[in-house]
Protein backbone atom coordinates (compact mmCIF):
# COMPACT_ATOMS: atom_id res chain seq x y z
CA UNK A 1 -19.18 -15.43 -10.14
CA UNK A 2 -16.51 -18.26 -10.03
CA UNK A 3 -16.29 -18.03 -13.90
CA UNK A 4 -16.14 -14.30 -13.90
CA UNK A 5 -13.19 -14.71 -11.45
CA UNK A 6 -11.17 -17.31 -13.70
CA UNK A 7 -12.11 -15.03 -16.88
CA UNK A 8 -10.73 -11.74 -15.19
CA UNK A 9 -7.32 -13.60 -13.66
CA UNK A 10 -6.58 -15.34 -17.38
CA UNK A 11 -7.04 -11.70 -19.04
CA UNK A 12 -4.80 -9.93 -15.90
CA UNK A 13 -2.44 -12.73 -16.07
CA UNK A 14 -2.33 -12.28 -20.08
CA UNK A 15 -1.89 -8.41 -20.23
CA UNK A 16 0.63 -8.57 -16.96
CA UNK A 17 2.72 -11.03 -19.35
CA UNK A 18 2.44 -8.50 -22.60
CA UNK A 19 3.51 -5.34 -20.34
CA UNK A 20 5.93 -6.69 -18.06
CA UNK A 21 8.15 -8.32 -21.39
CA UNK A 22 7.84 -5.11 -23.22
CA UNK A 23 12.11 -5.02 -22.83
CA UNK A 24 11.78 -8.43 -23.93
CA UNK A 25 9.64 -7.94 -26.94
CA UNK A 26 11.99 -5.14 -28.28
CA UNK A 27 15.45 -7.44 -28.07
CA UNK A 28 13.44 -9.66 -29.52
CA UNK A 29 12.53 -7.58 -32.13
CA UNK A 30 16.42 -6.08 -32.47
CA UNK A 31 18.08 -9.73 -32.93
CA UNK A 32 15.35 -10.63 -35.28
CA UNK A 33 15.41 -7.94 -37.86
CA UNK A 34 19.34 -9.56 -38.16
CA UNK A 35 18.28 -13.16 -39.01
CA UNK A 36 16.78 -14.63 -41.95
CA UNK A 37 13.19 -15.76 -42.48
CA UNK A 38 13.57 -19.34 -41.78
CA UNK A 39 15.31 -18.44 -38.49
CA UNK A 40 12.58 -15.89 -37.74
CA UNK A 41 9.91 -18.87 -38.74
CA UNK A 42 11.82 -21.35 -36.50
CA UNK A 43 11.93 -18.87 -33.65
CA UNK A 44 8.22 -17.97 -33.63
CA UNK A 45 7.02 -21.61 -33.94
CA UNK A 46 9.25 -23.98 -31.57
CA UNK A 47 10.82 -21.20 -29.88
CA UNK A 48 6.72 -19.99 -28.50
CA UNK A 49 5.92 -23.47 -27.92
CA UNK A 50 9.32 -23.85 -25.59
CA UNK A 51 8.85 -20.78 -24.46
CA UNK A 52 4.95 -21.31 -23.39
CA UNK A 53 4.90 -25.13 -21.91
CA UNK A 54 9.11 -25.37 -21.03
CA UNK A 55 8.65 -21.69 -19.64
CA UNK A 56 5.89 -20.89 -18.20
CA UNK A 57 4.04 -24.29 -17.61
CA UNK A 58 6.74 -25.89 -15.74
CA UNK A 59 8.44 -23.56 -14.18
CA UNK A 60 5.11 -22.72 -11.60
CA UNK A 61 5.06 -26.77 -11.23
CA UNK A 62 8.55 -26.55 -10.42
CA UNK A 63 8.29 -23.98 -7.56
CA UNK A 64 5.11 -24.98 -5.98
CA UNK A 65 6.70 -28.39 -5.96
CA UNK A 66 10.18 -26.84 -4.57
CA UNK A 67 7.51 -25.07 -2.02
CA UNK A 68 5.29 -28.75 -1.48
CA UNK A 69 8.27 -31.45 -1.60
CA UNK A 70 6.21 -33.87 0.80
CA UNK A 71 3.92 -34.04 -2.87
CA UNK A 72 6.75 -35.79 -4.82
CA UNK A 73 7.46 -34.75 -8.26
CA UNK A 74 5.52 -36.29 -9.89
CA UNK A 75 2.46 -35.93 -8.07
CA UNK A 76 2.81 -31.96 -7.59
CA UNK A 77 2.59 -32.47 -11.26
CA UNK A 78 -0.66 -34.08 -11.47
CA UNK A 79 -2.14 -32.42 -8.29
CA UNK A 80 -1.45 -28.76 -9.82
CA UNK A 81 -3.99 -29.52 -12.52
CA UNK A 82 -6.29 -31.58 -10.46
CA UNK A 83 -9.18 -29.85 -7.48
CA UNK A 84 -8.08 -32.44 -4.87
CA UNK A 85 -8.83 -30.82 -1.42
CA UNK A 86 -6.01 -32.08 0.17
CA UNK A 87 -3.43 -30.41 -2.91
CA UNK A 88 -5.35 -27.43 -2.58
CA UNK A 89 -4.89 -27.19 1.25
CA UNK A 90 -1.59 -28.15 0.59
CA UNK A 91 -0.56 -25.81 -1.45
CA UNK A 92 -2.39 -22.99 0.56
CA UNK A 93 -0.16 -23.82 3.26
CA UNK A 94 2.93 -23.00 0.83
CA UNK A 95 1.20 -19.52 0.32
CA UNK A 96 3.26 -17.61 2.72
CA UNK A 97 6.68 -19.00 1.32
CA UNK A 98 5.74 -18.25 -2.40
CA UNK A 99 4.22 -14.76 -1.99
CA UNK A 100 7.07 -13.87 -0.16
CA UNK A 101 9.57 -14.78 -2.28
CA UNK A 102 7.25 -13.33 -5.19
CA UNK A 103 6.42 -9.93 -3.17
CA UNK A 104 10.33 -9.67 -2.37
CA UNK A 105 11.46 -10.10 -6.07
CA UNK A 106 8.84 -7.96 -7.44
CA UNK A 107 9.24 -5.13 -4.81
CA UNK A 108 13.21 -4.90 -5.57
CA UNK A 109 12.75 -4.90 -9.33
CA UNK A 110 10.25 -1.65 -8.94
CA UNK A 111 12.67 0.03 -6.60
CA UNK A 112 15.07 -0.71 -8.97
CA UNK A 113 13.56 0.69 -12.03
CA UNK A 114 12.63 3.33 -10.33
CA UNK A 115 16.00 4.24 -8.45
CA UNK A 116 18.28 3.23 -11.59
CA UNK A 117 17.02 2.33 -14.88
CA UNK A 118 16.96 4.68 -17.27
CA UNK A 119 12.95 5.83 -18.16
CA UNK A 120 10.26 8.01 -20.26
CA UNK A 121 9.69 10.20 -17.23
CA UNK A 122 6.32 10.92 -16.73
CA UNK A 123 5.61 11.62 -13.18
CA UNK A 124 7.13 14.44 -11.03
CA UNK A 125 8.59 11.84 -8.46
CA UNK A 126 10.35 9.90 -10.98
CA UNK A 127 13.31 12.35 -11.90
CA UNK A 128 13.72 12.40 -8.26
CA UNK A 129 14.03 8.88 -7.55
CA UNK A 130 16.49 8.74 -10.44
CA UNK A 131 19.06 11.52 -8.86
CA UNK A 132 18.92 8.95 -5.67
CA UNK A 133 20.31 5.79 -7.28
CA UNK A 134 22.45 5.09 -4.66
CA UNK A 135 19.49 4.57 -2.35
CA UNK A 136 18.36 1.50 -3.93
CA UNK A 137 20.41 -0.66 -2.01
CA UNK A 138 19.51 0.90 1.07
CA UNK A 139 15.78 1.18 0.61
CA UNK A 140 15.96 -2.76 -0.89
CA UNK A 141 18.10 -4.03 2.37
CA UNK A 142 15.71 -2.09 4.73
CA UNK A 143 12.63 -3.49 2.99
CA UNK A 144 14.39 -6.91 2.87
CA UNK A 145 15.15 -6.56 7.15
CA UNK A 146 11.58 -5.46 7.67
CA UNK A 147 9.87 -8.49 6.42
CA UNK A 148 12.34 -10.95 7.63
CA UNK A 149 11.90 -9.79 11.02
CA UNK A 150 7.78 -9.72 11.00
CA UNK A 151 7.75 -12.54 8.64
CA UNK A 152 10.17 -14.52 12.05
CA UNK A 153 8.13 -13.95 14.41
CA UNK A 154 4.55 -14.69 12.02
CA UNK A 155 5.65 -17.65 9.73
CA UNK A 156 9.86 -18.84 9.89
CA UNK A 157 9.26 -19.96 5.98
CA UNK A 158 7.90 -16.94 4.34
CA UNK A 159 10.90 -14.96 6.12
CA UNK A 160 12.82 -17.83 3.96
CA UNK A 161 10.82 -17.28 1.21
CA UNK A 162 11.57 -13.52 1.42
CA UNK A 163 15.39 -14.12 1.50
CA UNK A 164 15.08 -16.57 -2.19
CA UNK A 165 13.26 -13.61 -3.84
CA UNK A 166 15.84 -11.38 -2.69
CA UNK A 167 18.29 -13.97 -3.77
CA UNK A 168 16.45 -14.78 -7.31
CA UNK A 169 16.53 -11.02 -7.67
CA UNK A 170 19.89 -10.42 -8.10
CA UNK A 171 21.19 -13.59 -9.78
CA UNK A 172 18.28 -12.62 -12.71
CA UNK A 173 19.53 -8.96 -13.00
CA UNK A 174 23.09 -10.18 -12.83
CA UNK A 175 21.54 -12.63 -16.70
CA UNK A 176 19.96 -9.34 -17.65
CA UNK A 177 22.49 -7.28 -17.53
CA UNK A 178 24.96 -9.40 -19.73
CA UNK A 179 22.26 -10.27 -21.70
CA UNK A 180 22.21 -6.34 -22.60
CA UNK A 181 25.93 -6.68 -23.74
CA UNK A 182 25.33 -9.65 -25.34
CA UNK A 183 22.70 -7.97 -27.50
CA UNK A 184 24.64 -5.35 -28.92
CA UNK A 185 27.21 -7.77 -29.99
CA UNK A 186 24.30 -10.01 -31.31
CA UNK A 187 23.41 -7.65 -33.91
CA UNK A 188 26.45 -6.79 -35.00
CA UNK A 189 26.79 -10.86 -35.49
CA UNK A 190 24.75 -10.95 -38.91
CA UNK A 191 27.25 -12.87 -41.50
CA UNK A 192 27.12 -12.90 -45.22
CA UNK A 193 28.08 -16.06 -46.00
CA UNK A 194 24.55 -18.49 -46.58
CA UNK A 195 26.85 -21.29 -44.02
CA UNK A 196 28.07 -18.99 -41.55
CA UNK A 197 24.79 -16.92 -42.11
CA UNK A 198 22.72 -20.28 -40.71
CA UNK A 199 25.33 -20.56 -37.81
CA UNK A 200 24.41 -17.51 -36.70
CA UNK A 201 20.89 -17.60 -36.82
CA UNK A 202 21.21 -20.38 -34.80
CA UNK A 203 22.97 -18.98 -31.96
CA UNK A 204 20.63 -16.12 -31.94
CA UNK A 205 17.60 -18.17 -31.83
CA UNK A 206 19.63 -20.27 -28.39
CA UNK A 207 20.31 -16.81 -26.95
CA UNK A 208 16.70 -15.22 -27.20
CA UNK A 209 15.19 -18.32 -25.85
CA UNK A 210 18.04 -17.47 -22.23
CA UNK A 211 16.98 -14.62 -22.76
CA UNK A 212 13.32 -14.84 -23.13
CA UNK A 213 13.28 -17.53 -19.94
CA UNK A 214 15.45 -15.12 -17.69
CA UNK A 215 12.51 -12.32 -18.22
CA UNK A 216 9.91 -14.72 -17.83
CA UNK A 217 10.94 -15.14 -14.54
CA UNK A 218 9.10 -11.64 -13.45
CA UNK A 219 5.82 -12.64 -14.99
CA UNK A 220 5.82 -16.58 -13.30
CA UNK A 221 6.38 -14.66 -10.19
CA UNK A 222 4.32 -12.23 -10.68
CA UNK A 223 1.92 -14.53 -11.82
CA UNK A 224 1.01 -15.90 -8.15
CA UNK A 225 0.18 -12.66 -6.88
CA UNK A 226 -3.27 -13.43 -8.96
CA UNK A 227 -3.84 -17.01 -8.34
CA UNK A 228 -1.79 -20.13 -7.37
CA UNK A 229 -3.39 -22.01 -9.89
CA UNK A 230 -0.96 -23.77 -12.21
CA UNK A 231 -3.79 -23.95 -15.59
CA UNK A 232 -4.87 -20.72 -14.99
CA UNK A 233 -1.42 -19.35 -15.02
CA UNK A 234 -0.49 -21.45 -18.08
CA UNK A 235 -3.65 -20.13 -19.76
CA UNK A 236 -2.96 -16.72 -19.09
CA UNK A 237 0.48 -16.50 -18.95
CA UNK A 238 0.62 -18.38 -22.91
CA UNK A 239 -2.29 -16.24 -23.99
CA UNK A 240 0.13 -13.28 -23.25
CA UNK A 241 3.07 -14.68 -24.43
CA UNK A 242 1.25 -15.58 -27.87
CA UNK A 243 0.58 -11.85 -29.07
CA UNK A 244 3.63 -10.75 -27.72
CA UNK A 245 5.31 -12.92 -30.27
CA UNK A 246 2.62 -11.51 -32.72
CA UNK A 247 3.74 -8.10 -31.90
CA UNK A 248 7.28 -8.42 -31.77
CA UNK A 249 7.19 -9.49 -35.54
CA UNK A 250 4.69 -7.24 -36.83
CA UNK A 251 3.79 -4.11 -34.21
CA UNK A 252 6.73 -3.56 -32.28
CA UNK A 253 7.78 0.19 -33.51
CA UNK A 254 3.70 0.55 -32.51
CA UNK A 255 4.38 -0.43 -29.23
CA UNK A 256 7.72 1.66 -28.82
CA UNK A 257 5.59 4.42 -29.44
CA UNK A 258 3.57 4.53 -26.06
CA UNK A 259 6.72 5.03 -24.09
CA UNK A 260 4.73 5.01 -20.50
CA UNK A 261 3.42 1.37 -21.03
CA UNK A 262 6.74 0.19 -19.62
CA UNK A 263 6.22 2.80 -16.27
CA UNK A 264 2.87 1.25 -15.74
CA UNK A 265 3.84 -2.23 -16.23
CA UNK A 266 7.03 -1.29 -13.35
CA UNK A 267 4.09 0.65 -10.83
CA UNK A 268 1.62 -2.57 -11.35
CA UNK A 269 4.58 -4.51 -10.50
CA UNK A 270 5.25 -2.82 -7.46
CA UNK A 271 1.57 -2.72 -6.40
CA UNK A 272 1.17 -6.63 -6.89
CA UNK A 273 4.03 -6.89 -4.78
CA UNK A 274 2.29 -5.16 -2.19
CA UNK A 275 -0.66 -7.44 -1.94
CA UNK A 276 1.58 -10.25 -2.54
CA UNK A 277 3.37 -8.97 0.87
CA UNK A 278 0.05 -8.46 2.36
CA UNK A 279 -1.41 -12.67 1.50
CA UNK A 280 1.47 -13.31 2.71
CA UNK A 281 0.69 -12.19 6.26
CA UNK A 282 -2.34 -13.85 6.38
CA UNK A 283 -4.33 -10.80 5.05
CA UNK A 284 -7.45 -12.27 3.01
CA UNK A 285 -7.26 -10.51 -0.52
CA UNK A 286 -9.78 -11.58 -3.26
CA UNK A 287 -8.67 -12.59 -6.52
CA UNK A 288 -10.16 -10.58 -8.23
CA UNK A 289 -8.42 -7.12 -6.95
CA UNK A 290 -5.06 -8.34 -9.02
CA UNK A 291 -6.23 -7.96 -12.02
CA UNK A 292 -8.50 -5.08 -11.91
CA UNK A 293 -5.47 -3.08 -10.03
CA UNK A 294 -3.17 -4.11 -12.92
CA UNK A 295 -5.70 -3.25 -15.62
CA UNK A 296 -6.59 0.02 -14.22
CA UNK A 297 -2.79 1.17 -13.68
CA UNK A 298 -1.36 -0.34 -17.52
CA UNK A 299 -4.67 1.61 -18.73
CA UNK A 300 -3.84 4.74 -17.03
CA UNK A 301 -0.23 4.26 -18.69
CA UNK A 302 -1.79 3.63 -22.57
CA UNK A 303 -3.67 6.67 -21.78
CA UNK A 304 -0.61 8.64 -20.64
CA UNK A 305 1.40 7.05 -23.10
CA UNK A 306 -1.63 7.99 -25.95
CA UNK A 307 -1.66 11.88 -24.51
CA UNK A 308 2.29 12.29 -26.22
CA UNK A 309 2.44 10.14 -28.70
């Protein structure tokens, strides 16, 4: 059963990393089609590998280590890959902190797709939510008060853990939003001359690996809401990663084409933030209902998304 477990967390964490970097995948795409092909070569080599162990393996290191600092650097390192009691039961004791940090970043980039960003709409409730964009900020602050005040008077560090997701929130959207500017002016950026040409490949290939480590923020985080593992999120997390690439240079006008795979990646966002919220107050979830709620809700999108192509 153990095995089954690890199998069905490395495929959640894999397809939560393809659907939640579907805006990823397309920029990608965009500032690619402008380069040449040994700046498209150079990108999908080095820039995965940086992307996969600089990313996403040391980034989870990083915060369970930011989360454990009485383990040292070095030896958070060491004790994320090892099954040493005392690092596990170390790290458990972190759990409230991360997943409610995690639960509070996730929750406010839902509410803020679904208040603000522009969407396929596909569900009745969704135009409404869109003609209340002003309530974001009110819904987010409310949600924000809520758990600081229950997460006070249960645990004083996950209440601090909900305030840096609410924090991390807003500095990443603050990236992503120049990184949208940025992009148009990217494109426009392709130069004939062969030096020139070079120097601008290169500067694309610097800004879609900011880019590319400001969006992987949502799937690290997201990440812990199935397991606090450090491998297991490196496995999965660079198993998703990996076709994305694959896609973004050979399937992406496939991909545009099921427009709702981006709403169920945002709703299976917002549901793992909920039982992020909920392990965070001590509730016991098993790991296994992560991935088979993320799987059923991105299915339910390709099959929506299917329906109109």
């Amino acid at each position: 059963m153990h095995i089954l477990t690890a199998i069905l967390t490395i495929l959640g964490l894999a397809v939560f990393e393809i659907v939640s970097s579907i805006d990823n995948a397309v920029i990608n795409a965009e500032i690619l089609d402008t380069m040449g092909p040994k700046g498209k070569k150079w990108f999908m080599l080095w820039g995965f590998l940086f992307a996969v162990f600089a990313i996403r393996g040391l980034l989870p290191w990083i915060i369970i280590w930011a989360a454990n600092p009485g383990l040292g650097l070095i030896h958070s390192f060491t004790a994320a890959l090892s099954s040493d009691p005392l690092v596990a039961a170390s790290i458990a004791r972190s759990a409230p902190l991360l997943l409610a940090g995690g639960a509070i970043f996730l929750a406010f980039l839902f509410l803020h797709w679904l208040f603000l960003e522009p969407k396929a709409l596909g569900l009745r409730h969704e135009r409404f939510f869109l003609k209340q964009g002003i309530w974001f900020y009110a819904v987010s602050a409310a949600v924000l008060s809520v758990v600081v005040w229950y997460g006070l008077k249960t645990n004083p560090f996950m209440a601090f853990g909900a305030v840096i997701g609410s924090t991390a929130f807003f500095i990443m959207h603050g990236f992503k939003e120049k990184a949208e500017h940025a992009e148009e002016r990217m494109k426009k950026g392709s130069l004939s001359a062969d030096g020139a040409s070079r120097r601008s490949d290169l500067s694309k290939i610097l800004y879609l690996e900011i880019i590319d480590a400001s969006f992987s923020i949502d799937g690290i985080l997201g990440a812990f809401a199935f397991t606090l593992s450090v491998p297991y999120i490196l496995i999965g997390n660079g198993i998703g990663a990996f076709v994305l690439r694959e896609l973004t240079l050979k399937n992406i006008e496939t991909i545009k084409k099921y427009k709702f795979l981006k709403n169920g990646a945002m709703y299976a966002i917002g549901a793992l933030s909920v039982i992020m919220l909920l392990g965070a107050f001590g509730h016991e979830i098993p790991e296994w209902v992560s991935p088979i709620v993320m799987l059923l809700i991105v299915g339910l999108s390709f099959l929506g998304s299917k329906k109109k192509k």
